[in-house]
Every structure is written in structure tokens, then in C-alpha cells.
C-alpha atoms as a PDB file:
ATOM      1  CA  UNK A   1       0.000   0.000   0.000  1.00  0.00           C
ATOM      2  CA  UNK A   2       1.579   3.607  -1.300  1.00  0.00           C
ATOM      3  CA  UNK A   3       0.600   6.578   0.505  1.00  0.00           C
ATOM      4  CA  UNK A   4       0.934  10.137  -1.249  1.00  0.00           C
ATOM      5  CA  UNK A   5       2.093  12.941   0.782  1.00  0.00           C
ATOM      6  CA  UNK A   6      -0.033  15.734   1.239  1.00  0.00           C
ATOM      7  CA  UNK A   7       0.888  18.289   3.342  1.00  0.00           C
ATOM      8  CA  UNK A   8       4.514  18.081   3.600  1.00  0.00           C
ATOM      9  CA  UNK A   9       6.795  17.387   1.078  1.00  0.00           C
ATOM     10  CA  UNK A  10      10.438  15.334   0.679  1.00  0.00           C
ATOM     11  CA  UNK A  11      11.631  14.151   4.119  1.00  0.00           C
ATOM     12  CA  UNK A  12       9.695  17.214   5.683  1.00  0.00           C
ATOM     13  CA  UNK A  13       8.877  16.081   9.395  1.00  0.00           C
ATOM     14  CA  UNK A  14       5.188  16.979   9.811  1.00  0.00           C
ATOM     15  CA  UNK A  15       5.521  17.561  13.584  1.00  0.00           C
ATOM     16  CA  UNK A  16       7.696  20.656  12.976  1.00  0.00           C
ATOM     17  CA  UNK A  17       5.230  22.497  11.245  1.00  0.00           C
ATOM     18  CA  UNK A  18       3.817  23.348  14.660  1.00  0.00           C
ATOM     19  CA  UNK A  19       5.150  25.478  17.789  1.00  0.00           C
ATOM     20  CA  UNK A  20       4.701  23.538  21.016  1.00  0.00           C
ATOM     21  CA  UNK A  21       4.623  24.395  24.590  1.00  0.00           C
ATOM     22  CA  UNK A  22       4.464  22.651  27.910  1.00  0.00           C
ATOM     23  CA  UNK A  23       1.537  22.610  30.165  1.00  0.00           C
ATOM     24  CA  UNK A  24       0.128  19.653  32.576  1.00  0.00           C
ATOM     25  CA  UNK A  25      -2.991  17.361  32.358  1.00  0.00           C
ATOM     26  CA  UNK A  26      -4.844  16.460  35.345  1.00  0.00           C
ATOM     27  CA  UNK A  27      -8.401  14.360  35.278  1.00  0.00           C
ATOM     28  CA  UNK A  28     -10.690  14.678  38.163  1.00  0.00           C
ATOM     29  CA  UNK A  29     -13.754  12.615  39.801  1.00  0.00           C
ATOM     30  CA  UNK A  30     -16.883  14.358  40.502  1.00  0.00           C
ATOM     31  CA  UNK A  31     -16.177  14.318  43.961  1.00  0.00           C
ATOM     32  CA  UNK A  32     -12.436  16.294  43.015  1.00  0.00           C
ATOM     33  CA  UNK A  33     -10.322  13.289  43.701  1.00  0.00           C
ATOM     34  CA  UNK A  34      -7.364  13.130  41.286  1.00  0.00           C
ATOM     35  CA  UNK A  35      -7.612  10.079  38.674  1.00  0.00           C
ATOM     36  CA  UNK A  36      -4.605  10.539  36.228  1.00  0.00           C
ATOM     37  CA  UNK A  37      -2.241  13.582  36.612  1.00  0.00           C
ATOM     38  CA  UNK A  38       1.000  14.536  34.250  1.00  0.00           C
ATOM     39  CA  UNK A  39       3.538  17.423  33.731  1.00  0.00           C
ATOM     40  CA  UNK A  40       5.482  19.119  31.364  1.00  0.00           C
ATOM     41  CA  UNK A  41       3.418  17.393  28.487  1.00  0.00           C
ATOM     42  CA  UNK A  42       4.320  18.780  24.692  1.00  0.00           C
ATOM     43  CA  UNK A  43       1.038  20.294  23.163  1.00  0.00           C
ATOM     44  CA  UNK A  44       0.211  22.421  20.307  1.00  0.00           C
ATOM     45  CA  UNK A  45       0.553  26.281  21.459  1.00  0.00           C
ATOM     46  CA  UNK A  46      -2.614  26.459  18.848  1.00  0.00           C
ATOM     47  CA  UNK A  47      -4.514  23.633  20.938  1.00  0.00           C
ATOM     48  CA  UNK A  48      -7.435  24.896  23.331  1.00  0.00           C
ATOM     49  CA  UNK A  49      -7.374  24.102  26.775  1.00  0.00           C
END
């Protein structure tokens, strides 16, 4: 199976079209209690928070 590129082109890496910045993830219960927390995680600057 052939792909053809698209948005990049020769050995362009597609992840450094993009600026990224760190920032931290945390998800909660209802009742607050922390289920999954992690830091200094690489995200889009573009992505919404």
C-alpha cells in the first residue's frame, strides 16, 4: 500500500510544522479526587485548553 504525501513534502517532518509548549494534564472525579495527573506534556501552542 503507497501513501501520497499531502501536506509536507520530501523528508519534511510533519511535527515541525507546529510550535509547542508545555503545560500539565490532570483528570478529576466528581467528587475532586485526582484520577490521572501529568507534567510538562508537549502540546500544540494552537490547541485549546
Amino acid at each position: 500500500m503507497r501513501f501520497e504525501k499531502i501536506f509536507t513534502k520530501g523528508n519534511d517532518n510533519p511535527y515541525s510544522m507546529f510550535e509547542y509548549e508545555l503545560r500539565s494534564s490532570e483528570l478529576r472525579n466528581a467528587d475532586g479526587t485526582t484520577v490521572f495527573q501529568m507534567d510538562n506534556i508537549e502540546v500544540p501552542v494552537h490547541c485549546p485548553n
